[in-house]
PDB file of N, CA and C in Angstrom:
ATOM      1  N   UNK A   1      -8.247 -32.732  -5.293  1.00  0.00           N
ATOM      2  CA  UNK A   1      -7.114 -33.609  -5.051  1.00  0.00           C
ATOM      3  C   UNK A   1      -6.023 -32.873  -4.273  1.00  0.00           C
ATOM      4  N   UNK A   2      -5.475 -31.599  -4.554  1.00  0.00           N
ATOM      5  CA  UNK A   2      -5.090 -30.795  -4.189  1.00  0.00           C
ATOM      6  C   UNK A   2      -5.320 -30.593  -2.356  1.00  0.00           C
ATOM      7  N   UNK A   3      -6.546 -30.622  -1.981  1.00  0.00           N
ATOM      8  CA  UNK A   3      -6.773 -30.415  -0.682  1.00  0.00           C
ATOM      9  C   UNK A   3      -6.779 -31.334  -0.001  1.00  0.00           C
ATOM     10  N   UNK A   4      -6.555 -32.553  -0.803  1.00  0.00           N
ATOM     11  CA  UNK A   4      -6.561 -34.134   0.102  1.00  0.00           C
ATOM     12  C   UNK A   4      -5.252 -34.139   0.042  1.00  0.00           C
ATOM     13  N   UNK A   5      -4.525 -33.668  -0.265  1.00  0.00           N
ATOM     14  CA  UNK A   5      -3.080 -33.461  -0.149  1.00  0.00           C
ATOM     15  C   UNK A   5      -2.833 -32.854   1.045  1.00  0.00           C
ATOM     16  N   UNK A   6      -3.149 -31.726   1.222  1.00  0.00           N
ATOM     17  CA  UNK A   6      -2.390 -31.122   2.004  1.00  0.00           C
ATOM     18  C   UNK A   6      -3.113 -30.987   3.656  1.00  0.00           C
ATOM     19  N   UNK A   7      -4.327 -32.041   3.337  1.00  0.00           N
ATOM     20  CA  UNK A   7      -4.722 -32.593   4.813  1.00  0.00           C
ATOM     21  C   UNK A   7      -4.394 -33.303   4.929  1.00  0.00           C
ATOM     22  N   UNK A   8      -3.330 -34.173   4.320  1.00  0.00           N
ATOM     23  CA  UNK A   8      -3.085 -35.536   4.261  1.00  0.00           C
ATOM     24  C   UNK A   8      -1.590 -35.230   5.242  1.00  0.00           C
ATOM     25  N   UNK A   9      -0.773 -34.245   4.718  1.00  0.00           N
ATOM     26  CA  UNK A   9       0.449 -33.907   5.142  1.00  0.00           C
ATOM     27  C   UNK A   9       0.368 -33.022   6.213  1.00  0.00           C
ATOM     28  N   UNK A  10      -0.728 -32.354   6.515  1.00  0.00           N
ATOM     29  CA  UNK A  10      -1.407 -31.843   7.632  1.00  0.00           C
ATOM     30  C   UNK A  10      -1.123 -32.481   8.812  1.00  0.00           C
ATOM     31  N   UNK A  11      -1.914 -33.840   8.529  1.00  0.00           N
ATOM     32  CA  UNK A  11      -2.170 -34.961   9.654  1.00  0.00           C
ATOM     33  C   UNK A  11      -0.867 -35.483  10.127  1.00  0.00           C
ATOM     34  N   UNK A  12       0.264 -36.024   9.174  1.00  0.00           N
ATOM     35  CA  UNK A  12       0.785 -36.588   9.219  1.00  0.00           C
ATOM     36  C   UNK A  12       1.995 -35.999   9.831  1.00  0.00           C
ATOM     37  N   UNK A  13       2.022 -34.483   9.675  1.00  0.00           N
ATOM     38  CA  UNK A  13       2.904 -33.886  10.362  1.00  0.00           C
ATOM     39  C   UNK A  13       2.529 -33.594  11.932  1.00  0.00           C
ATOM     40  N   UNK A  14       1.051 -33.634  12.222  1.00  0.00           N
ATOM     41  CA  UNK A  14       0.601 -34.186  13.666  1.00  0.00           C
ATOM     42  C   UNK A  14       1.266 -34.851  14.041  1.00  0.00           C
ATOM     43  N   UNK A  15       0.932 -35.975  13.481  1.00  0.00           N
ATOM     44  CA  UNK A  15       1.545 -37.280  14.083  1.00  0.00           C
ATOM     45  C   UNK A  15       3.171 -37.701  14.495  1.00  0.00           C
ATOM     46  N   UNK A  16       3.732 -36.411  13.904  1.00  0.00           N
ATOM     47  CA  UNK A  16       5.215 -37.054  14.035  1.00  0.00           C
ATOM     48  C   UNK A  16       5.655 -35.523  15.099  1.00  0.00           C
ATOM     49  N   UNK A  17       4.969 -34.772  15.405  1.00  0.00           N
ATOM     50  CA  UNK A  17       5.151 -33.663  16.795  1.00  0.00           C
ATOM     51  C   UNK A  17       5.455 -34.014  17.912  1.00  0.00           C
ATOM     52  N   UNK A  18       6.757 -33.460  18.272  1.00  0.00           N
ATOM     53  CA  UNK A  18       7.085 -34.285  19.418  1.00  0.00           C
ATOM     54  C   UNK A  18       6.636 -33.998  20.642  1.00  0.00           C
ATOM     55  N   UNK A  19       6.336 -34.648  21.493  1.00  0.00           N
ATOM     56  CA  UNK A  19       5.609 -33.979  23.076  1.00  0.00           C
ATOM     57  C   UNK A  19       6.753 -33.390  23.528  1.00  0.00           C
ATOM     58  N   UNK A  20       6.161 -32.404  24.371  1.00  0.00           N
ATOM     59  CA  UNK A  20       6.664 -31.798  25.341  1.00  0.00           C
ATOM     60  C   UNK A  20       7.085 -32.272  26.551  1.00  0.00           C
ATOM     61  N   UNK A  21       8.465 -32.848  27.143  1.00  0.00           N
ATOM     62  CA  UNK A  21       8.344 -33.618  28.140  1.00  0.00           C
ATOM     63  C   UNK A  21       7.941 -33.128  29.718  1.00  0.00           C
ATOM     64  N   UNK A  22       7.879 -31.266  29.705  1.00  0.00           N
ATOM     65  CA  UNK A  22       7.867 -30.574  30.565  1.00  0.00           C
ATOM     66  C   UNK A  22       6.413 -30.438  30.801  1.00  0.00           C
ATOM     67  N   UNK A  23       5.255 -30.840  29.996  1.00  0.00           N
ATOM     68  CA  UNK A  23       3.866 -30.031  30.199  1.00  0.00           C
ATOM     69  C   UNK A  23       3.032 -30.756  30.793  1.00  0.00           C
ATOM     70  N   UNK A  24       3.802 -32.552  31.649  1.00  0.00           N
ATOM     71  CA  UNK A  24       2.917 -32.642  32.917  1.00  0.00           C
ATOM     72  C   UNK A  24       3.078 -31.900  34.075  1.00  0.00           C
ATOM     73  N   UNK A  25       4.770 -31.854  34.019  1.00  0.00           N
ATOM     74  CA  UNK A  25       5.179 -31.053  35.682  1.00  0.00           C
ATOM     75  C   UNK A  25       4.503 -30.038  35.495  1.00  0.00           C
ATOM     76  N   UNK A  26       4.304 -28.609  33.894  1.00  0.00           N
ATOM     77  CA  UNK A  26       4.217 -27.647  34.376  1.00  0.00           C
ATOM     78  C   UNK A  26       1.903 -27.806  34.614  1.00  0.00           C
ATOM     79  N   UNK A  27       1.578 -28.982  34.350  1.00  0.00           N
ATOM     80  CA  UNK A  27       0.182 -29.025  34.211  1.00  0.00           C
ATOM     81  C   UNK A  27      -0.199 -29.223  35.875  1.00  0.00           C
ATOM     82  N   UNK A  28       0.872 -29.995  36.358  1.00  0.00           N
ATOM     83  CA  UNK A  28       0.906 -30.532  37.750  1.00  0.00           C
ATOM     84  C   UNK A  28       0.531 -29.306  38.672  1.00  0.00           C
ATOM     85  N   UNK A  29       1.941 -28.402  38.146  1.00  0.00           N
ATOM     86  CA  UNK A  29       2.110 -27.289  39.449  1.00  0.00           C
ATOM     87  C   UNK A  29       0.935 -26.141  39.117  1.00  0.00           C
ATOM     88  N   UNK A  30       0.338 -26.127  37.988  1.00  0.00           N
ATOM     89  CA  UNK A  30      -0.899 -25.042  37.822  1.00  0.00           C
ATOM     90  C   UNK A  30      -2.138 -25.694  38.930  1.00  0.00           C
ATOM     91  N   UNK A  31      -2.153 -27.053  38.855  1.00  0.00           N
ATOM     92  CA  UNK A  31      -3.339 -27.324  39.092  1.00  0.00           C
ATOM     93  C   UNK A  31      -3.133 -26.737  40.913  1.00  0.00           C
ATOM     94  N   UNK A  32      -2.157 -27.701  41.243  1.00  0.00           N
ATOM     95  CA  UNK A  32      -1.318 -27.286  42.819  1.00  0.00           C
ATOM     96  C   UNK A  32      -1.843 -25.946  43.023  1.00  0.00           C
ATOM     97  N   UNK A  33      -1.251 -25.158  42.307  1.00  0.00           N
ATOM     98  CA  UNK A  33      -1.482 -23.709  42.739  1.00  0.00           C
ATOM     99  C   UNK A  33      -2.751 -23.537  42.432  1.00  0.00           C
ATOM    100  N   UNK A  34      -3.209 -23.803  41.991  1.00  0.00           N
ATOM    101  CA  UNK A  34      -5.275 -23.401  41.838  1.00  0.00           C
ATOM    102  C   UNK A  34      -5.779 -24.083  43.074  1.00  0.00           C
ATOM    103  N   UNK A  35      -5.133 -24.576  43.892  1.00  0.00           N
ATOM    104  CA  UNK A  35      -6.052 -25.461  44.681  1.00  0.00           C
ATOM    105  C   UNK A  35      -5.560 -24.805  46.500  1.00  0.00           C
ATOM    106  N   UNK A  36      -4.661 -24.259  45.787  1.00  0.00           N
ATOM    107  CA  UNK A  36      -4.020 -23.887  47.460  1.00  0.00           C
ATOM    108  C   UNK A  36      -4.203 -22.581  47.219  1.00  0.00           C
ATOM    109  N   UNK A  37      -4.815 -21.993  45.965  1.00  0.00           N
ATOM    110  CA  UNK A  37      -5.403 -20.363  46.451  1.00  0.00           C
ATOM    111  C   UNK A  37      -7.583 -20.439  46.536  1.00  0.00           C
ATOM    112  N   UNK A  38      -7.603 -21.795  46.450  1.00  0.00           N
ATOM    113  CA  UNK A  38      -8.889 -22.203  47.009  1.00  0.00           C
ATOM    114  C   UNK A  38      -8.623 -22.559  48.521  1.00  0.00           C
ATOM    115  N   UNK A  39      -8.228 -22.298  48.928  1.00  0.00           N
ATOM    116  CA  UNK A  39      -7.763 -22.565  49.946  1.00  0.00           C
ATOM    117  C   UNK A  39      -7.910 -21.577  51.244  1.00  0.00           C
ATOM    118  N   UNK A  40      -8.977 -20.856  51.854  1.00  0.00           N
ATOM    119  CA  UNK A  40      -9.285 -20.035  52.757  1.00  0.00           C
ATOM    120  C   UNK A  40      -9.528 -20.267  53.745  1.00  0.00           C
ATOM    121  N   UNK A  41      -9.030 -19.408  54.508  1.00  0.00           N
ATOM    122  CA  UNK A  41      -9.430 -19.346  55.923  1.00  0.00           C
ATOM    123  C   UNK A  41     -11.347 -19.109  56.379  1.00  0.00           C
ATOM    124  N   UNK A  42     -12.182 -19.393  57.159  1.00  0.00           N
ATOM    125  CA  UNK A  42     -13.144 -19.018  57.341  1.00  0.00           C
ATOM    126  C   UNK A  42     -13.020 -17.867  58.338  1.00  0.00           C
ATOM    127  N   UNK A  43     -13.624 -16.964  58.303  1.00  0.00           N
ATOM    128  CA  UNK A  43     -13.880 -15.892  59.464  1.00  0.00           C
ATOM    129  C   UNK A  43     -14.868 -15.692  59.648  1.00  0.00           C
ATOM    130  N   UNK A  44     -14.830 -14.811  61.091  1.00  0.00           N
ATOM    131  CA  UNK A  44     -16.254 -15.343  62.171  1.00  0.00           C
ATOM    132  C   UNK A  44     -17.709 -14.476  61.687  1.00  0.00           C
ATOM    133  N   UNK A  45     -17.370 -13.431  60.531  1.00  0.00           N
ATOM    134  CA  UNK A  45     -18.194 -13.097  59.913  1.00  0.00           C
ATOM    135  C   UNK A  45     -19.332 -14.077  59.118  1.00  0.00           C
ATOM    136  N   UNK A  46     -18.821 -14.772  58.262  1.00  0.00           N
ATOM    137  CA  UNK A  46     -19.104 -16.245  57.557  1.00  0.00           C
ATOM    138  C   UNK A  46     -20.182 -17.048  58.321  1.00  0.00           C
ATOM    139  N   UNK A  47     -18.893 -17.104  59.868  1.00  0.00           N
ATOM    140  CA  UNK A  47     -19.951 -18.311  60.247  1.00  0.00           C
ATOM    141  C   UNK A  47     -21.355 -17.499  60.995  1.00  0.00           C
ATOM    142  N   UNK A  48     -21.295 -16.474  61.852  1.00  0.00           N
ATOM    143  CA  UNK A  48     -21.920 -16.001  61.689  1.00  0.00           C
ATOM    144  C   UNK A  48     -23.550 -15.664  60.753  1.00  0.00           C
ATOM    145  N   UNK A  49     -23.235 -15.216  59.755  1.00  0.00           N
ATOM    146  CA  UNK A  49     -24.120 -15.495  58.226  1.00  0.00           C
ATOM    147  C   UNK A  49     -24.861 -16.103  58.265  1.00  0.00           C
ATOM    148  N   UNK A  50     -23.461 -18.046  58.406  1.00  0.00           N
ATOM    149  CA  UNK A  50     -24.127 -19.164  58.094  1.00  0.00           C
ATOM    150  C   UNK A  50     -25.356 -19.310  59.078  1.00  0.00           C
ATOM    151  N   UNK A  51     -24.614 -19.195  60.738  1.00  0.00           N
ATOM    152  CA  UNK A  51     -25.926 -19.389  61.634  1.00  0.00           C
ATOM    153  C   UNK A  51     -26.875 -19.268  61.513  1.00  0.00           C
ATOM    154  N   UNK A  52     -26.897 -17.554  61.071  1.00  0.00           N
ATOM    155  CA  UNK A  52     -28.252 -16.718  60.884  1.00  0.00           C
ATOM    156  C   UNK A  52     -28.995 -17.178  60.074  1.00  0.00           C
ATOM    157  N   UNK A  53     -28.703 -17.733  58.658  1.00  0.00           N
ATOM    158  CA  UNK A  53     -29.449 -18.511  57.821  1.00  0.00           C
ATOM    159  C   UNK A  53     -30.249 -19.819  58.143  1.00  0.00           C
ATOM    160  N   UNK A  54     -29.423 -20.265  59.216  1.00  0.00           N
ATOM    161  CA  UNK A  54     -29.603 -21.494  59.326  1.00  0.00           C
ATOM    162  C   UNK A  54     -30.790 -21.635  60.010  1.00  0.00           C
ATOM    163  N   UNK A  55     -30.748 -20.508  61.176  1.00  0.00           N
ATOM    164  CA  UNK A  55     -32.084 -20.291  62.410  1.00  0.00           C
ATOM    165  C   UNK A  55     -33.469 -19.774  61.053  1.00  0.00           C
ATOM    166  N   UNK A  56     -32.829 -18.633  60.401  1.00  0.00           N
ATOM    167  CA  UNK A  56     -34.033 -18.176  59.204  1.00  0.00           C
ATOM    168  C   UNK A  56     -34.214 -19.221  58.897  1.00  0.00           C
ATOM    169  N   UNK A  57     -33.955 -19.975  58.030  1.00  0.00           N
ATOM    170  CA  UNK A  57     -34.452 -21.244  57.472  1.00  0.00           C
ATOM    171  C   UNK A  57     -35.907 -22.203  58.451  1.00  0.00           C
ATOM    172  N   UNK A  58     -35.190 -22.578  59.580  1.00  0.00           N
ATOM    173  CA  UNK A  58     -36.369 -23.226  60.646  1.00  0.00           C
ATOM    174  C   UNK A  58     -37.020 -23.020  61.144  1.00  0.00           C
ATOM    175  N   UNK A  59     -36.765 -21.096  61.554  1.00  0.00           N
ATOM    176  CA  UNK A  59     -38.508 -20.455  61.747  1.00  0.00           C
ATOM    177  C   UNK A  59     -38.659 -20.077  60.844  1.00  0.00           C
ATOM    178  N   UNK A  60     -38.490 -20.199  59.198  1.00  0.00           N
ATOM    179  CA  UNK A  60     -39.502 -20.110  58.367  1.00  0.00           C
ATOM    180  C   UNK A  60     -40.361 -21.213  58.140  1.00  0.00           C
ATOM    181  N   UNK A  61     -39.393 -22.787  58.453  1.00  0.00           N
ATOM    182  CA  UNK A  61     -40.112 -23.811  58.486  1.00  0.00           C
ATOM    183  C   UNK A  61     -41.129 -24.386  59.132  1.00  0.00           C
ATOM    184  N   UNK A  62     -41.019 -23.905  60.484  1.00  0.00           N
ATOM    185  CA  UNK A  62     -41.859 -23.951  61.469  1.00  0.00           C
ATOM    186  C   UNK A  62     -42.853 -23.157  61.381  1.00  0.00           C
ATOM    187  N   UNK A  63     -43.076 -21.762  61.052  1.00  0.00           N
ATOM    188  CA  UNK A  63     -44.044 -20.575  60.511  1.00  0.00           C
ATOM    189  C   UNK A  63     -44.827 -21.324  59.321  1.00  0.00           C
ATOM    190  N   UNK A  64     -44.151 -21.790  58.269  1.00  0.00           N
ATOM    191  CA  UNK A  64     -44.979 -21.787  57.234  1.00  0.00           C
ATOM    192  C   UNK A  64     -46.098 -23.555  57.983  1.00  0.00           C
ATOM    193  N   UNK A  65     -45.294 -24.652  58.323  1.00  0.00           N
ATOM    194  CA  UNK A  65     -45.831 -25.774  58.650  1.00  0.00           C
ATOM    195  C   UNK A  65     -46.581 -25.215  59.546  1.00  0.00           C
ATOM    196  N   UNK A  66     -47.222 -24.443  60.941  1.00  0.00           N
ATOM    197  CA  UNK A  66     -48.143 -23.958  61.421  1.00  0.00           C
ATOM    198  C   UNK A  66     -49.342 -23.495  61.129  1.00  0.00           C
ATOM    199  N   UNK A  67     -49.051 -22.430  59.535  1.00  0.00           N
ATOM    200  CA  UNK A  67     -49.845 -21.857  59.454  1.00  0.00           C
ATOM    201  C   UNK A  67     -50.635 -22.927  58.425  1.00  0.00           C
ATOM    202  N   UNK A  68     -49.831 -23.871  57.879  1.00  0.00           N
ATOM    203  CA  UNK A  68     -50.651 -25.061  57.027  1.00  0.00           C
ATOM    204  C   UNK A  68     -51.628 -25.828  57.843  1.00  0.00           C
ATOM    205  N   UNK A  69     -51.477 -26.052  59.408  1.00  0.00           N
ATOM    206  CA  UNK A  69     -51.483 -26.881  59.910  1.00  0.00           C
ATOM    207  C   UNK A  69     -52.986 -26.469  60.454  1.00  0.00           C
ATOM    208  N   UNK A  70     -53.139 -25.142  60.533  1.00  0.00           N
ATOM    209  CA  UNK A  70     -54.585 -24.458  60.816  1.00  0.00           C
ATOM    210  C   UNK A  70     -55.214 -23.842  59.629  1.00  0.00           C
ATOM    211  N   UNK A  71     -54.866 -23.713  58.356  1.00  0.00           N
ATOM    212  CA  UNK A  71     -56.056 -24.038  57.459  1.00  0.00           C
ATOM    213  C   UNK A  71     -56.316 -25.292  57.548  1.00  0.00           C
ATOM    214  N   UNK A  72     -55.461 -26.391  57.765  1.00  0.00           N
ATOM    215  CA  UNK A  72     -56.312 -27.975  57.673  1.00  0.00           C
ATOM    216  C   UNK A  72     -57.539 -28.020  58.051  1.00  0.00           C
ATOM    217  N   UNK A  73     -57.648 -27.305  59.406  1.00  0.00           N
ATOM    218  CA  UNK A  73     -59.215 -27.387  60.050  1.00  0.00           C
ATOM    219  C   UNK A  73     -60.046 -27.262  59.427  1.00  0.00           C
ATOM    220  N   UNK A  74     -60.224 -25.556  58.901  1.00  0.00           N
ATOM    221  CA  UNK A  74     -60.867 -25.232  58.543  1.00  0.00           C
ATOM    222  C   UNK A  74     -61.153 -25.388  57.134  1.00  0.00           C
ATOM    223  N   UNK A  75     -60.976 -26.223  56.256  1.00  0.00           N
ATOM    224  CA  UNK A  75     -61.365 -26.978  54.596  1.00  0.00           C
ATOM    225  C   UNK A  75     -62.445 -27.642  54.923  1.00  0.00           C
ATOM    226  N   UNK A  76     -62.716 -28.020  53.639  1.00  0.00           N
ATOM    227  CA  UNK A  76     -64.325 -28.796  53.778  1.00  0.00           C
ATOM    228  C   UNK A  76     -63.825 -30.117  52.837  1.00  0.00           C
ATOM    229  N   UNK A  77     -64.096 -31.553  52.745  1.00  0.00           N
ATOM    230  CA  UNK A  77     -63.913 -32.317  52.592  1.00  0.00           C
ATOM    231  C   UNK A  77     -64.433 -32.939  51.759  1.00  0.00           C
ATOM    232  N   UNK A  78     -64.856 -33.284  50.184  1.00  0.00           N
ATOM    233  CA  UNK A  78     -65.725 -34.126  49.645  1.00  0.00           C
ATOM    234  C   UNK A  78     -65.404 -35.644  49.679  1.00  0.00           C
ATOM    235  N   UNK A  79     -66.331 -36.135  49.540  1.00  0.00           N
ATOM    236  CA  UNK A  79     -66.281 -37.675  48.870  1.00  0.00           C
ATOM    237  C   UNK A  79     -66.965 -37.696  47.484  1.00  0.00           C
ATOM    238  N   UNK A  80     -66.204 -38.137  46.673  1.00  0.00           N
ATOM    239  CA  UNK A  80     -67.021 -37.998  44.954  1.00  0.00           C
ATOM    240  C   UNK A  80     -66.713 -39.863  44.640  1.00  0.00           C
ATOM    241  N   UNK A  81     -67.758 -39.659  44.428  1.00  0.00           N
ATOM    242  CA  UNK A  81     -67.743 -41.019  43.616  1.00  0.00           C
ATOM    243  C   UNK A  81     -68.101 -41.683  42.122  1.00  0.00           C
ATOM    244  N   UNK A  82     -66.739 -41.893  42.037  1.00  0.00           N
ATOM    245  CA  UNK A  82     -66.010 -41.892  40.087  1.00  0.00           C
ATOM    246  C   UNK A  82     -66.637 -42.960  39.693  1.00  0.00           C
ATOM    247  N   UNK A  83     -67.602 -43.868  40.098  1.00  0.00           N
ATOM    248  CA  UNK A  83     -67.907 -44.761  39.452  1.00  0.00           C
ATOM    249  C   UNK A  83     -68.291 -44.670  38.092  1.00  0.00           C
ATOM    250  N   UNK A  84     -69.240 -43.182  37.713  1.00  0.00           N
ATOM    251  CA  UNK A  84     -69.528 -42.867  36.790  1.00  0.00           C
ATOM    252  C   UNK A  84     -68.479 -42.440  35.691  1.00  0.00           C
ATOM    253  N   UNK A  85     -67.381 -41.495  36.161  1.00  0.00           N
ATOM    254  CA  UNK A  85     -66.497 -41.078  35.550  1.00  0.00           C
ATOM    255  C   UNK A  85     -65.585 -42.023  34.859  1.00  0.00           C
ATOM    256  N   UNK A  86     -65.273 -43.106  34.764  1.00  0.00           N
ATOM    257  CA  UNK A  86     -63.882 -44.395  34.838  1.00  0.00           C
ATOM    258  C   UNK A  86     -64.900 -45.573  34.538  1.00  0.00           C
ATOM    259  N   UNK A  87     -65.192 -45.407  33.056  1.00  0.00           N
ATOM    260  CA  UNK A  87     -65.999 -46.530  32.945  1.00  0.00           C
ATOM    261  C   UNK A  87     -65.022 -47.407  32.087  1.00  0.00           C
ATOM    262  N   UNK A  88     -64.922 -48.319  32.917  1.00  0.00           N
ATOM    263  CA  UNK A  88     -64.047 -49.321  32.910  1.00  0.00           C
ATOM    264  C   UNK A  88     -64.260 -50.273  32.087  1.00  0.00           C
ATOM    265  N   UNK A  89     -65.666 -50.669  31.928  1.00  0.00           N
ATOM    266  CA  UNK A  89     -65.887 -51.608  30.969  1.00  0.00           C
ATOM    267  C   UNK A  89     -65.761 -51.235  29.621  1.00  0.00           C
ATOM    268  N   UNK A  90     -65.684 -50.204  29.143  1.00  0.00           N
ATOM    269  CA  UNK A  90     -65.275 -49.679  27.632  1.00  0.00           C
ATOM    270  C   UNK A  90     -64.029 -50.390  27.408  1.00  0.00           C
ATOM    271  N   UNK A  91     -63.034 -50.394  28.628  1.00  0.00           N
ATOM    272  CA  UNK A  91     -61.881 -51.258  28.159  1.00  0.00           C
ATOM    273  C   UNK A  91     -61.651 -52.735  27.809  1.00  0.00           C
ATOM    274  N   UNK A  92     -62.359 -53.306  28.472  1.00  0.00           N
ATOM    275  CA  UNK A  92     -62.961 -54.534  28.630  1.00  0.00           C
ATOM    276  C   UNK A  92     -63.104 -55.297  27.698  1.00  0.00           C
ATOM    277  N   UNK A  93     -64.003 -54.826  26.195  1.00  0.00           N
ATOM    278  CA  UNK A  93     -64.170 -55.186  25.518  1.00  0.00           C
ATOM    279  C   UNK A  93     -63.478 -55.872  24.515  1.00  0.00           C
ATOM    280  N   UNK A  94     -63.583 -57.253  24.171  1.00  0.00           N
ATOM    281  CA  UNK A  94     -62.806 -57.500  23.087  1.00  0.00           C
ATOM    282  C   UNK A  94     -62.792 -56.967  21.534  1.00  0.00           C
ATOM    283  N   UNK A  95     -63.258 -56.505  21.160  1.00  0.00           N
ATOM    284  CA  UNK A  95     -63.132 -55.842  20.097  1.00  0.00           C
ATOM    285  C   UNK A  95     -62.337 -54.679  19.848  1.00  0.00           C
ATOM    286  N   UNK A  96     -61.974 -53.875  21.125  1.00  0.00           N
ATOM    287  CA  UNK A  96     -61.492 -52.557  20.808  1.00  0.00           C
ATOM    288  C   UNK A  96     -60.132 -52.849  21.705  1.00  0.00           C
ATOM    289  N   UNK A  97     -59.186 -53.712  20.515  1.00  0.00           N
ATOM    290  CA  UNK A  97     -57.671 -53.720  20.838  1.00  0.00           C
ATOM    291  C   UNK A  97     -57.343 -53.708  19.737  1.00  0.00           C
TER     292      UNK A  97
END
């Protein structure tokens, strides 16, 4: 009983805490300033980088799609035929639902 007491007056002293009328402006100007020290210049190093990645990327794409493109030839091809495998009429049956 004791501890339902004093969560009781716990809560209730929550509830009557007064806001802070200052902690949107000061929530405002944190965010402001987090966003304008995201905020960089690019340099020609960067783009640079980026280029280089960018060319790596498409002759790797082009390298790897080539070299796929000449094993194709050379595979061997089956035709199998599942008729046997997928016997269909087992499902068919009325009894086995």
């Amino acid at each position: 009983m004791r501890a339902e007491n004093y969560i009781d007056d716990f809560i209730r002293g929550e509830k009557h805490t007064e806001p802070n009328p200052f902690l949107s402006t000061r929530i405002v100007a944190e965010i402001e300033k987090m966003q304008q020290a995201e905020i960089k210049k690019v340099t020609w190093w960067q783009i640079v980088v980026f280029v280089a990645c960018i060319v790596t990327m498409v002759f790797l794409g082009i390298t790897i799609g080539n070299s796929y493109i000449s094993h194709i030839s050379q595979e061997i091809t089956m035709n199998i035929n599942d008729n046997e495998i997928e016997n269909l009429g087992y499902y068919s049956l009325n009894n086995y639902e």
